[in-house]
C-alpha atoms as a PDB file:
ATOM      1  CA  UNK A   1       0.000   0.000   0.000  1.00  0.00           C
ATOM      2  CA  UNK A   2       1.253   3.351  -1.193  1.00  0.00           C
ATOM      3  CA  UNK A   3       1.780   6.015   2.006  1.00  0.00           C
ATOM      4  CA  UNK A   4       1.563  10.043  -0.060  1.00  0.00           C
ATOM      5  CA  UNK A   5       1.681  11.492   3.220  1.00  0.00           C
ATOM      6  CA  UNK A   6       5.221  13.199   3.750  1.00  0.00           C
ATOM      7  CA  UNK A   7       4.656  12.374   7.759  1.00  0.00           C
ATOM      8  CA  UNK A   8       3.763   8.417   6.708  1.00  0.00           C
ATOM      9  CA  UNK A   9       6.559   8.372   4.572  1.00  0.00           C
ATOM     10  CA  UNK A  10       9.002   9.713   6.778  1.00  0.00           C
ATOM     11  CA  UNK A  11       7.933   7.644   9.925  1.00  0.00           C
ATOM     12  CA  UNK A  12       7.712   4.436   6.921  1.00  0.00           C
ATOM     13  CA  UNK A  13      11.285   4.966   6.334  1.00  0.00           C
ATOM     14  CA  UNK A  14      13.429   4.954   9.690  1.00  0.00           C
ATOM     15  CA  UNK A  15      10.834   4.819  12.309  1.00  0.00           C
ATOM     16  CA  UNK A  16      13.631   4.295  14.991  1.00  0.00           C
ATOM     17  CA  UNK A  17      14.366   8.164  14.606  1.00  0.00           C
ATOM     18  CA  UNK A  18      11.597   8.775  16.710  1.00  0.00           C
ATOM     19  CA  UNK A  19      12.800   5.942  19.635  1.00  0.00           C
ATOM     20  CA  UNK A  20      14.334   9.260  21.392  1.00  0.00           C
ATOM     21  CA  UNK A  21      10.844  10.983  21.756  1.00  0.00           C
ATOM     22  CA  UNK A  22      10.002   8.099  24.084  1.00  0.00           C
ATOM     23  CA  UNK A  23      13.200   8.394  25.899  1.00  0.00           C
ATOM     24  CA  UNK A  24      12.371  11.963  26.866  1.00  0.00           C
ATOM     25  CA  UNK A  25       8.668  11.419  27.506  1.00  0.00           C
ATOM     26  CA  UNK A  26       9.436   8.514  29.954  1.00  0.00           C
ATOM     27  CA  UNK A  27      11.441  10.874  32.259  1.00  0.00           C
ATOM     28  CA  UNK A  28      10.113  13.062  34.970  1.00  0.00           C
ATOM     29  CA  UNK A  29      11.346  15.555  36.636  1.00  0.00           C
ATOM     30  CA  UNK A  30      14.799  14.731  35.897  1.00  0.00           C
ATOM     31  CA  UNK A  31      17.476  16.764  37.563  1.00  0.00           C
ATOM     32  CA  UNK A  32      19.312  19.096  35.548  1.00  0.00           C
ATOM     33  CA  UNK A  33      22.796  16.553  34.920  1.00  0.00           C
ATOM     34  CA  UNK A  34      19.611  13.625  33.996  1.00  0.00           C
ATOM     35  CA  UNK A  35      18.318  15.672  31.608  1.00  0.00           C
ATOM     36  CA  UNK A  36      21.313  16.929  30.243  1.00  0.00           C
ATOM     37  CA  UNK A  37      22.681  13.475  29.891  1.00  0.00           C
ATOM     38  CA  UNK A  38      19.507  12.153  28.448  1.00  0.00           C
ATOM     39  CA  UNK A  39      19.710  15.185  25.756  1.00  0.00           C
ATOM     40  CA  UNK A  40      23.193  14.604  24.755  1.00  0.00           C
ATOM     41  CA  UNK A  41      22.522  10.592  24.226  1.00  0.00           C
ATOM     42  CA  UNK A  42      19.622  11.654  21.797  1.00  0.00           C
ATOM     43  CA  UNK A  43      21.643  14.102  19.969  1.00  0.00           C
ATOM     44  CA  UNK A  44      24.129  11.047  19.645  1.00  0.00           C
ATOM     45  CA  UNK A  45      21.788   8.948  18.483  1.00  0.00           C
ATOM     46  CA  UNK A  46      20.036  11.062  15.860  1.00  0.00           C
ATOM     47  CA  UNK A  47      23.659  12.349  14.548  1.00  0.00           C
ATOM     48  CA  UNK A  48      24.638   8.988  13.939  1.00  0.00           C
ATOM     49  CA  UNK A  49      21.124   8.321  12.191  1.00  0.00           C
ATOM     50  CA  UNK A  50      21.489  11.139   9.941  1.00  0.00           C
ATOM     51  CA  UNK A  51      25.386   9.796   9.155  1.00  0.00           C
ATOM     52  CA  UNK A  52      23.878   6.429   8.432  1.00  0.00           C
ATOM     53  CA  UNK A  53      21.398   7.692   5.985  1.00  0.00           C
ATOM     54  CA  UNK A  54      24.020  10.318   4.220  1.00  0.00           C
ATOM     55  CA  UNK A  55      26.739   7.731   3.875  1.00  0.00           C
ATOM     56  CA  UNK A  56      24.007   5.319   2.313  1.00  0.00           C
ATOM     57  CA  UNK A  57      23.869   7.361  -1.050  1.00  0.00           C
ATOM     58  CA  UNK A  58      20.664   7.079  -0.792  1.00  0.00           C
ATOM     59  CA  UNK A  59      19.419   9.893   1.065  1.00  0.00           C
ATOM     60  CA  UNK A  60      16.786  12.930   0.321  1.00  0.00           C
ATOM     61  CA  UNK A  61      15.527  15.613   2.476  1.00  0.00           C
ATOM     62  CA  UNK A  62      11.845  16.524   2.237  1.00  0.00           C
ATOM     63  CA  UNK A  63      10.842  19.896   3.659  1.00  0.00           C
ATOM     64  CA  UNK A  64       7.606  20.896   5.316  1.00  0.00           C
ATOM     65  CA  UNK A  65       6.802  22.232   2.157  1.00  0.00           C
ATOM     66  CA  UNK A  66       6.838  19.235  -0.200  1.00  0.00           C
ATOM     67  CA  UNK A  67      10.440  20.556  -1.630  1.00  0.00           C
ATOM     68  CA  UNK A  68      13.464  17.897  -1.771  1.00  0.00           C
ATOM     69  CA  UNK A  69      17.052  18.830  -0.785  1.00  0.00           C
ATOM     70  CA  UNK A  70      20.181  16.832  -0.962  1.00  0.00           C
ATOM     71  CA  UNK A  71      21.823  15.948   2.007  1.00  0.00           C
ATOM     72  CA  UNK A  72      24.552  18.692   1.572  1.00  0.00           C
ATOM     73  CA  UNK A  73      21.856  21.708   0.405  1.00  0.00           C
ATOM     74  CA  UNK A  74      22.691  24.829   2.348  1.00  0.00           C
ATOM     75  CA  UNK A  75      18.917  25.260   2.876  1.00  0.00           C
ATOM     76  CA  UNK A  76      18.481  22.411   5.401  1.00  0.00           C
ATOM     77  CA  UNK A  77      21.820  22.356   7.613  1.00  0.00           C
ATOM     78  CA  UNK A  78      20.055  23.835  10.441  1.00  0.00           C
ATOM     79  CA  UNK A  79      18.331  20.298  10.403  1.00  0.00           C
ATOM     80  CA  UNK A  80      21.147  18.117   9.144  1.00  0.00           C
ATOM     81  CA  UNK A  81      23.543  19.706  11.828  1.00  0.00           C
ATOM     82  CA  UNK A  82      22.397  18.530  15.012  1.00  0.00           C
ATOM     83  CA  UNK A  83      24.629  19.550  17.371  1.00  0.00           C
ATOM     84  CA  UNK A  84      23.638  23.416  15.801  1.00  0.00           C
ATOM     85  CA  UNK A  85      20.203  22.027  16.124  1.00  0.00           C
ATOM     86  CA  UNK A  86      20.066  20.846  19.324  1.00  0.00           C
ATOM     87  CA  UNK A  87      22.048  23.404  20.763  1.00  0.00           C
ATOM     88  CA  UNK A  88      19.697  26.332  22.351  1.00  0.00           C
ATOM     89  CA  UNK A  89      17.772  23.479  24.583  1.00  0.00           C
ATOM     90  CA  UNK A  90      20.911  22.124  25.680  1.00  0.00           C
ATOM     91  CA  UNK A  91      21.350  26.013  27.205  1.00  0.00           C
ATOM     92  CA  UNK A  92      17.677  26.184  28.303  1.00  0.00           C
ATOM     93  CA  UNK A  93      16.500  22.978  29.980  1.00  0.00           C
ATOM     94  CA  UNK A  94      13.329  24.375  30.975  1.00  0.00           C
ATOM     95  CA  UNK A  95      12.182  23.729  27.312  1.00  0.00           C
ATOM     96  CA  UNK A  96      12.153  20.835  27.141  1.00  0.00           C
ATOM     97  CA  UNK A  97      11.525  19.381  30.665  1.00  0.00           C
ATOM     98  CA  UNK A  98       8.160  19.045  30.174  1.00  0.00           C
ATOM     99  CA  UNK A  99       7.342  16.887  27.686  1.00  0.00           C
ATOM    100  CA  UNK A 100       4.435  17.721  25.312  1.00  0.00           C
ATOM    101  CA  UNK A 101       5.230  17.163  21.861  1.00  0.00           C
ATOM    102  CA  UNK A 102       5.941  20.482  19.929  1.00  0.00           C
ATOM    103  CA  UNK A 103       8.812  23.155  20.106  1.00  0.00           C
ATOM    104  CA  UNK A 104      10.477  21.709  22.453  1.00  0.00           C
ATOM    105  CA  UNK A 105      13.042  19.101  20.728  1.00  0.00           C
ATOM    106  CA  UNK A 106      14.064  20.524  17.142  1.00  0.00           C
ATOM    107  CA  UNK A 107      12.470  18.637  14.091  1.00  0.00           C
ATOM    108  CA  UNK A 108      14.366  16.014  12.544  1.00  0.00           C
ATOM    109  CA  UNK A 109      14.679  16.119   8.636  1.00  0.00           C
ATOM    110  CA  UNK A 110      12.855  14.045   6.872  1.00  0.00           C
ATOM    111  CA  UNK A 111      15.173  11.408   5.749  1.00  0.00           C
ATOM    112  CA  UNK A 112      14.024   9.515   2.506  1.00  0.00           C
ATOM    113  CA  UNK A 113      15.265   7.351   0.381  1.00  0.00           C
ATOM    114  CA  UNK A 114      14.942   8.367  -3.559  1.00  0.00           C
ATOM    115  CA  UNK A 115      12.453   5.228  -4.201  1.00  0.00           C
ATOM    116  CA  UNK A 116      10.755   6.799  -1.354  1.00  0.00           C
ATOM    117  CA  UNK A 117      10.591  10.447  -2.595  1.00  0.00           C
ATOM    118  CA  UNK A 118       9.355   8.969  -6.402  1.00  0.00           C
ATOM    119  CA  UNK A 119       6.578   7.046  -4.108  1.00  0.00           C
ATOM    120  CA  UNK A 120       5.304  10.607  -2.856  1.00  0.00           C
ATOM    121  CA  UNK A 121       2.095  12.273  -4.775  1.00  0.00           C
ATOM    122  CA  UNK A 122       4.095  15.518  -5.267  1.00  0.00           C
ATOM    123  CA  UNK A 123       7.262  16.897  -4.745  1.00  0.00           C
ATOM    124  CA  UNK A 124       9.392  19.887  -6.069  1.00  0.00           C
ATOM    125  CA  UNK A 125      13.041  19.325  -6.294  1.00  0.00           C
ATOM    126  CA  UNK A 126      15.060  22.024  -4.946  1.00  0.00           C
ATOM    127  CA  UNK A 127      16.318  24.858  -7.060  1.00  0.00           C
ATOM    128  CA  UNK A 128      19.537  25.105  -5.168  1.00  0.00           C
ATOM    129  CA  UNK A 129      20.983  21.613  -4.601  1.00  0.00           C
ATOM    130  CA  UNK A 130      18.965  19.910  -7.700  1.00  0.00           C
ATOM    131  CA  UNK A 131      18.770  16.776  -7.106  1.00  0.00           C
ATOM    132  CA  UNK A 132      18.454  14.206  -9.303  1.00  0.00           C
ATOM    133  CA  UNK A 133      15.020  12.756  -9.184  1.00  0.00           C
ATOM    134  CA  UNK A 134      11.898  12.108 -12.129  1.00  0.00           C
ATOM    135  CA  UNK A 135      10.342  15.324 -11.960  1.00  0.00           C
ATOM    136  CA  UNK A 136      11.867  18.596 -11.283  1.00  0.00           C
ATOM    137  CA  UNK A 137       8.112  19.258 -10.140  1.00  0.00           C
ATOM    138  CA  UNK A 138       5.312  16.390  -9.829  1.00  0.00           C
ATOM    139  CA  UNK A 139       1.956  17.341  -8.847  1.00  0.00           C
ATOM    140  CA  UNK A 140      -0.929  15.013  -7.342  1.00  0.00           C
ATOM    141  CA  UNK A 141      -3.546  14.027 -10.829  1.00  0.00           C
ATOM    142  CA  UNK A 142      -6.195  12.063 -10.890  1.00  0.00           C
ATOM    143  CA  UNK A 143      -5.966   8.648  -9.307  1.00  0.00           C
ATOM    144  CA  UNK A 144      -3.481   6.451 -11.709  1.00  0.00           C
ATOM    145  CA  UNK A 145      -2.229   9.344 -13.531  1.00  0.00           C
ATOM    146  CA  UNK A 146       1.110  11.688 -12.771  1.00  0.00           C
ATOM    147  CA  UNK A 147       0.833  15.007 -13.885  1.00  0.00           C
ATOM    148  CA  UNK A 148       4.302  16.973 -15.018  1.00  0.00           C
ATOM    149  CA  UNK A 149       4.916  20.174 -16.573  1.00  0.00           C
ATOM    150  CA  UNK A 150       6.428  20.236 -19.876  1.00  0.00           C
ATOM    151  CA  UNK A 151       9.290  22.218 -18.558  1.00  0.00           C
ATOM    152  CA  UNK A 152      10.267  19.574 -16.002  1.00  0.00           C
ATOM    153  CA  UNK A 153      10.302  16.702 -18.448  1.00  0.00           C
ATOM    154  CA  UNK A 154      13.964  15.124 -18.656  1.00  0.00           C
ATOM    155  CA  UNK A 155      15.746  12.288 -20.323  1.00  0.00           C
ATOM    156  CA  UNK A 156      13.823   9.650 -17.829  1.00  0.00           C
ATOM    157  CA  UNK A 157      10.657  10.390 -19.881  1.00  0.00           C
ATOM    158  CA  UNK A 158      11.770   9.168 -22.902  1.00  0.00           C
ATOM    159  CA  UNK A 159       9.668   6.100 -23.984  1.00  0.00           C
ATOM    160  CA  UNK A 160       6.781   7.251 -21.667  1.00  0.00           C
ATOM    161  CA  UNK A 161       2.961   8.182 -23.034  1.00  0.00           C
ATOM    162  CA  UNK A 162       1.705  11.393 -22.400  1.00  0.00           C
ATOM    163  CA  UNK A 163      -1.493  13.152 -22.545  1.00  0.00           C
ATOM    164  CA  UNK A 164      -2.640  16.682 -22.048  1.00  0.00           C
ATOM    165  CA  UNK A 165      -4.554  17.515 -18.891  1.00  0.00           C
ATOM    166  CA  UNK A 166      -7.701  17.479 -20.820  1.00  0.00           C
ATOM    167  CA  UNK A 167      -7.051  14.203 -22.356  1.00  0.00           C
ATOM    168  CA  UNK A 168      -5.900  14.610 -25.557  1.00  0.00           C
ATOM    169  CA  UNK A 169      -3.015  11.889 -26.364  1.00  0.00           C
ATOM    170  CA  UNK A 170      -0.093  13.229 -27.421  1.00  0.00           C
ATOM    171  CA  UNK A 171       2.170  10.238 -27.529  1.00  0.00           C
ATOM    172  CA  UNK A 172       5.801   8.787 -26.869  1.00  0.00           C
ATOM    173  CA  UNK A 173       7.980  11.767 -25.841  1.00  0.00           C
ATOM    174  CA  UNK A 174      10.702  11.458 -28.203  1.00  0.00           C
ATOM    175  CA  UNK A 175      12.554  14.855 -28.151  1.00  0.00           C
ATOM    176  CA  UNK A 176      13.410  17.648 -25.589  1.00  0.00           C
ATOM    177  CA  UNK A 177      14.780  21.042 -26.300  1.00  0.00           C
ATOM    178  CA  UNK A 178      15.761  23.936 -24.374  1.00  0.00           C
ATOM    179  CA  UNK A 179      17.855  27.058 -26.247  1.00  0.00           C
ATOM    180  CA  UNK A 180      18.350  30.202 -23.913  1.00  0.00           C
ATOM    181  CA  UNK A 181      18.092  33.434 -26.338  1.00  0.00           C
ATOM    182  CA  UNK A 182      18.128  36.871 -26.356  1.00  0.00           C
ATOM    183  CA  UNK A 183      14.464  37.046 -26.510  1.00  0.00           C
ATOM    184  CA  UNK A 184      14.030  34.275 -23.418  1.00  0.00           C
ATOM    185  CA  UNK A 185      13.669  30.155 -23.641  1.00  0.00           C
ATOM    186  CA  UNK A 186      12.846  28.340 -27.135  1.00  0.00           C
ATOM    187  CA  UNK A 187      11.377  25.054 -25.657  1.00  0.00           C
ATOM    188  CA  UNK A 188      10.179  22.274 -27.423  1.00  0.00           C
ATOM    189  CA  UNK A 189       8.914  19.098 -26.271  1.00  0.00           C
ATOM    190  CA  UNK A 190       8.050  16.602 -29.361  1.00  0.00           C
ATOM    191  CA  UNK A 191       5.748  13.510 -29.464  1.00  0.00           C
ATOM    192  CA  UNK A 192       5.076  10.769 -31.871  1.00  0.00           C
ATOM    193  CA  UNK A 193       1.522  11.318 -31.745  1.00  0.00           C
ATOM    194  CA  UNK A 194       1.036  15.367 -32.689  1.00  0.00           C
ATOM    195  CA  UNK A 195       2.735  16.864 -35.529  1.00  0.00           C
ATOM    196  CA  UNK A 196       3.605  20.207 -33.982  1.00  0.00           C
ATOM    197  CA  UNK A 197       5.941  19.717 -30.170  1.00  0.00           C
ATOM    198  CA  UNK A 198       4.712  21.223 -26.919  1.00  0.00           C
ATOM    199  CA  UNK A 199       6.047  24.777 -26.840  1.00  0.00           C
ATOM    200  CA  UNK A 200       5.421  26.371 -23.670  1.00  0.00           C
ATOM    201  CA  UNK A 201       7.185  24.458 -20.692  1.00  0.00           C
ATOM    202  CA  UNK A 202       3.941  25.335 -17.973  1.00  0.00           C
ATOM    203  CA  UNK A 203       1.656  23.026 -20.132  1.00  0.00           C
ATOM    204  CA  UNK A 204       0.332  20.163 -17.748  1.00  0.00           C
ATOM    205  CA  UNK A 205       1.115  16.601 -19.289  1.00  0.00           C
ATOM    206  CA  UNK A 206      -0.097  13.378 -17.609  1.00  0.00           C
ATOM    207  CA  UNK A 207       1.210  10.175 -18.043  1.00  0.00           C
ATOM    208  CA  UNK A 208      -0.008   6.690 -15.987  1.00  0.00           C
ATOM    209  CA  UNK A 209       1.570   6.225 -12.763  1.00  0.00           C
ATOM    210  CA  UNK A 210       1.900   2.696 -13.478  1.00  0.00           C
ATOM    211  CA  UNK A 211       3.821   3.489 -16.754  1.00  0.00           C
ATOM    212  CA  UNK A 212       5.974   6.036 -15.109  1.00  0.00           C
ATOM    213  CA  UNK A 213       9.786   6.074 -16.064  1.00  0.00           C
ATOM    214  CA  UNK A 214      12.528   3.128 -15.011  1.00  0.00           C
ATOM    215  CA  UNK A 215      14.311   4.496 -11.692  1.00  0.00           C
ATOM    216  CA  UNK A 216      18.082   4.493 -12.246  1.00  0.00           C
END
């Protein structure tokens, strides 16, 4: 069964990143050197998580907002660092002595694998870093169907059967072009199935999930 939900996802994928939220809740009214023990024995514990998951190769970081980072993107070291992250509670233990759940522990990032991030419903692929992935952008379609922009179609496509948002069948993408000029981006996206190629890279395309491109 398919989880979209980033918070599914994230708890699917390494649910023992969350063992240390028991830890804390189990404790009460520690003394200051308990607590501060506890605290550094979960920042231990989630540093060496995050080390396992970077050294893997394998390893996305999916933001609150649906946008994925690599590992090393500038954007999300406040999460990736924990020692910077865990920091200001180690200097104010009041924050976290009573345990309820919200700002006090910082968020860990949401670790995913890139089998895990193609899984999701949408997604946007950072900018910055640029990962690698299917879709610079994929957006939630009907049930079945992926929907793309034409401007975030890449060499994985190639092979795959599109349609327009409306349904009209455009077939195989065969050809992809992008020329920067004086006068702004010539883009072209060509099909075997229309004569003329898709010029403007916000049309929405849709293609069956099912059918969607081989992961590499």
């Amino acid at each position: 069964m398919t989880t979209d939900s980033a918070a599914e996802r994230v708890q699917a994928a390494a649910p023992e990143r969350y063992e240390h939220e028991d830890d804390l809740h189990g404790q009460r009214h520690p003394s200051d050197a308990e607590l501060r023990r506890q605290l550094a024995d979960t920042l231990r514990k989630e540093t060496a998580l995050v080390e396992k998951w970077v050294s893997s190769g394998d390893c996305f970081i999916l933001s609150d907002a649906g946008k994925v980072h690599l590992p090393s993107c500038s954007d999300i070291q406040a999460l990736m660092d924990r020692e910077a992250a865990w920091a200001p509670y180690l200097d104010d233990l009041e924050r976290v002595r009573d345990w309820h759940g919200t700002d006090n522990a910082p968020p860990m990032p949401a670790l995913l694998t890139r089998a895990d991030v193609e899984d999701l419903a949408s997604y946007a692929a950072c900018p910055g870093c640029a990962p690698v992935l299917d879709h610079t952008e994929k957006r939630a379609a009907a049930r079945g169907w992926t929907a793309v922009q034409a401007g975030g179609l890449n060499f994985r496509h190639f092979g795959t059967v599109f349609s327009l948002a409306d349904g009209t069948e455009l077939g195989t993408l065969t050809r992809i072009s992008r020329v920067e000029t004086a006068d702004g981006l010539d883009f072209a996206a060509e099909f075997d199935g229309i004569v003329d190629p898709v010029a403007d890279p916000l049309t929405e395309l849709v293609y069956r999930s099912e059918a969607a491109p081989e992961q590499y």
